[in-house]
Protein backbone atom coordinates (compact mmCIF):
# COMPACT_ATOMS: atom_id res chain seq x y z
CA UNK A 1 0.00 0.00 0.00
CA UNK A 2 1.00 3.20 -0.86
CA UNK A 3 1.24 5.83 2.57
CA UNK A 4 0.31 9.14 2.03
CA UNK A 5 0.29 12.41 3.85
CA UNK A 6 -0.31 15.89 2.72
CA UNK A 7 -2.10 18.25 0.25
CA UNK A 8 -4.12 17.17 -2.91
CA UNK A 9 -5.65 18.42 -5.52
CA UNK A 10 -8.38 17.49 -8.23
CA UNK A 11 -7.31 19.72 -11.15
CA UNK A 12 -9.00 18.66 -14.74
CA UNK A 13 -10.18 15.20 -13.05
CA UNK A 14 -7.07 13.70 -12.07
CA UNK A 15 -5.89 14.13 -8.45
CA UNK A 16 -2.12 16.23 -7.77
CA UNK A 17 -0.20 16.56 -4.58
CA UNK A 18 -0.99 20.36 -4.18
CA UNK A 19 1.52 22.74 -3.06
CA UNK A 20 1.29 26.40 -1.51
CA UNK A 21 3.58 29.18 -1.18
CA UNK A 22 4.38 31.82 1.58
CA UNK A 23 2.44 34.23 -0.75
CA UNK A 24 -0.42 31.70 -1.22
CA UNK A 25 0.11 30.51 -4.26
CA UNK A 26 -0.76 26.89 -5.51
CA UNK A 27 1.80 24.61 -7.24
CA UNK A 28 0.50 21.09 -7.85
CA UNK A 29 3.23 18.37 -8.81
CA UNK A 30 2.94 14.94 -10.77
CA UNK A 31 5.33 12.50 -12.02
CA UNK A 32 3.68 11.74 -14.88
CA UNK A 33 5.35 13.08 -17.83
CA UNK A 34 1.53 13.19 -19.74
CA UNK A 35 1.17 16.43 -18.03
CA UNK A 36 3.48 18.32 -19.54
CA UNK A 37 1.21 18.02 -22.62
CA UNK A 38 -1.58 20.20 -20.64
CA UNK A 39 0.92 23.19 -19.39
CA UNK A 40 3.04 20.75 -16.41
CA UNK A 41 7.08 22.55 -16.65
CA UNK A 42 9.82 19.79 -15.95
CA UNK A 43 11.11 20.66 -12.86
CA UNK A 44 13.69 17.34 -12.05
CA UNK A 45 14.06 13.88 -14.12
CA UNK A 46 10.81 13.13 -12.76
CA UNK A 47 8.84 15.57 -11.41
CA UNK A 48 6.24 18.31 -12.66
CA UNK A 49 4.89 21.64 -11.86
CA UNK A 50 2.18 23.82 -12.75
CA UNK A 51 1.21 27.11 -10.76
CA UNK A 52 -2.56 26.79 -10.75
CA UNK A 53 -5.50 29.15 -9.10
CA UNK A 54 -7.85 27.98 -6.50
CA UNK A 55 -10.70 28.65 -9.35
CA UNK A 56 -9.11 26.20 -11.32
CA UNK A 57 -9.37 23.11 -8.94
CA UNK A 58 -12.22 20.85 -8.63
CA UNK A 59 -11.62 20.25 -4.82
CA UNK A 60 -8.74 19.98 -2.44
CA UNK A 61 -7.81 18.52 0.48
CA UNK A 62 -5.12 16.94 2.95
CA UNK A 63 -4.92 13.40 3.38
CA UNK A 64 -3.12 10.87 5.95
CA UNK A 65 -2.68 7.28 6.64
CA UNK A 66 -3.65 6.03 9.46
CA UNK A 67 -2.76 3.02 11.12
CA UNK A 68 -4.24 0.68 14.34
CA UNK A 69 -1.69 -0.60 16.07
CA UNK A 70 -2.54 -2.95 19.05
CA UNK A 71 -6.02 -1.81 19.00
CA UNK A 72 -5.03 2.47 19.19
CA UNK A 73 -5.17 4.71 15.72
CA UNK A 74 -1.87 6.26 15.04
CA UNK A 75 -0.90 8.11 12.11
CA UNK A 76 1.65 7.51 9.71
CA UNK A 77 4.73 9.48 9.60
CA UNK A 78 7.08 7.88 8.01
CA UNK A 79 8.04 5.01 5.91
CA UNK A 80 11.65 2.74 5.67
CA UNK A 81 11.16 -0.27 3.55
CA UNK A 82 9.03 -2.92 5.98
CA UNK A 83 9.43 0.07 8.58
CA UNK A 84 6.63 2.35 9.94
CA UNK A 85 7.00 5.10 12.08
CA UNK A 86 3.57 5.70 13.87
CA UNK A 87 2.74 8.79 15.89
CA UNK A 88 0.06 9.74 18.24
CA UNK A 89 -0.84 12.54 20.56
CA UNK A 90 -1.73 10.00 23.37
CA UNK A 91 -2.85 12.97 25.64
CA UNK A 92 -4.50 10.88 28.40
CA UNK A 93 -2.29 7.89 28.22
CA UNK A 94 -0.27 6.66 31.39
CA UNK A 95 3.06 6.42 31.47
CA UNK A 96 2.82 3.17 32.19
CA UNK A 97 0.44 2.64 29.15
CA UNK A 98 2.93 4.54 27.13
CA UNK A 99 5.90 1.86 27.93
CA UNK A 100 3.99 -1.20 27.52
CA UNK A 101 3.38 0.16 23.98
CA UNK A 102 7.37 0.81 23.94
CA UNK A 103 6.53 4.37 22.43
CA UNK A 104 9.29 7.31 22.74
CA UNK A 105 8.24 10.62 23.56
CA UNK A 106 9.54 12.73 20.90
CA UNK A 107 7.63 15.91 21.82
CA UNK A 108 4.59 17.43 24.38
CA UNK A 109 1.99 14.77 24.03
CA UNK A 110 3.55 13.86 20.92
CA UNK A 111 5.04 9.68 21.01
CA UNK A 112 6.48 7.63 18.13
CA UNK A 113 7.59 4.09 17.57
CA UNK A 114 9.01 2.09 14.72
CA UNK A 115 7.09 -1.09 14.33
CA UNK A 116 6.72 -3.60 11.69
CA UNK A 117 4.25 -3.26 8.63
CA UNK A 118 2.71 -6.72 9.20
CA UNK A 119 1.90 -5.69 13.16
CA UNK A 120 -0.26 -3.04 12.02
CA UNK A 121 -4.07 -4.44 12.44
CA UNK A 122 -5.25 -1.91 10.05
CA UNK A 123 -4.34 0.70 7.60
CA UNK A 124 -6.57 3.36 5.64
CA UNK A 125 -6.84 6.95 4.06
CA UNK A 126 -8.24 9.87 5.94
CA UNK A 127 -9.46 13.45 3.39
CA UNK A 128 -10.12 16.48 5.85
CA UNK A 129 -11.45 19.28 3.67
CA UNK A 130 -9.18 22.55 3.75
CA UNK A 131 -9.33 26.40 3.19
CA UNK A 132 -7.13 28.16 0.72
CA UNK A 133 -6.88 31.59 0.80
């Protein structure tokens, strides 16, 4: 399964990660080399651009993976191969909770652990709708 987390875009029907500046504007990106036949600019061997307006986009949103791990929904932060760093805020866990989970605080509230792909009971896509400005 592919893990993703970010911003997304539905521009012309097909679905970009989406991209926004310090100024607001919106970049989305593809690796698909088709879209440089409807505007896309090479930007690397295998990635494209193309500054877009919010008009212009269908919908948008931010997606993440999310992941139950011994019966408790983390997300997905990172992947290494058959590696998968979860995350959680756990704000009313225990400590003791927190160890028998082996979890490392890496932040206020904020614990992470490296487990397995197999031990994970359960993985799936989350959209939360966004504002642009």
């Amino acid at each position: 399964m592919k893990y993703r987390r970010g911003l997304f875009a539905v521009y012309r029907g097909k679905e970009y990660e989406l991209g926004v500046g310090k100024e607001h504007e919106l970049t989305l990106y593809s690796e698909d080399p088709i879209d440089l036949q409807i505007g896309f600019k090479q930007i690397d061997e295998n990635t494209f651009s193309l500054e877009v307006k919010k008009e212009d986009l269908s919908s948008y949103y931010s997606v993440g993976t999310l992941a139950l791990y011994k019966g408790f929904e983390f997300g997905i932060r990172t992947v290494d191969g058959e590696k998968i760093l979860i995350s959680s805020s756990g704000e009313n866990w225990t400590r003791k909770f927190i160890e028998e989970l082996g979890l490392e605080q890496v932040d206020l509230r904020v614990y992470e652990k490296w487990v397995d792909e197999k031990d994970l009971e359960k993985v799936w896509e989350k959209k939360s709708s966004i504002r642009l400005l």
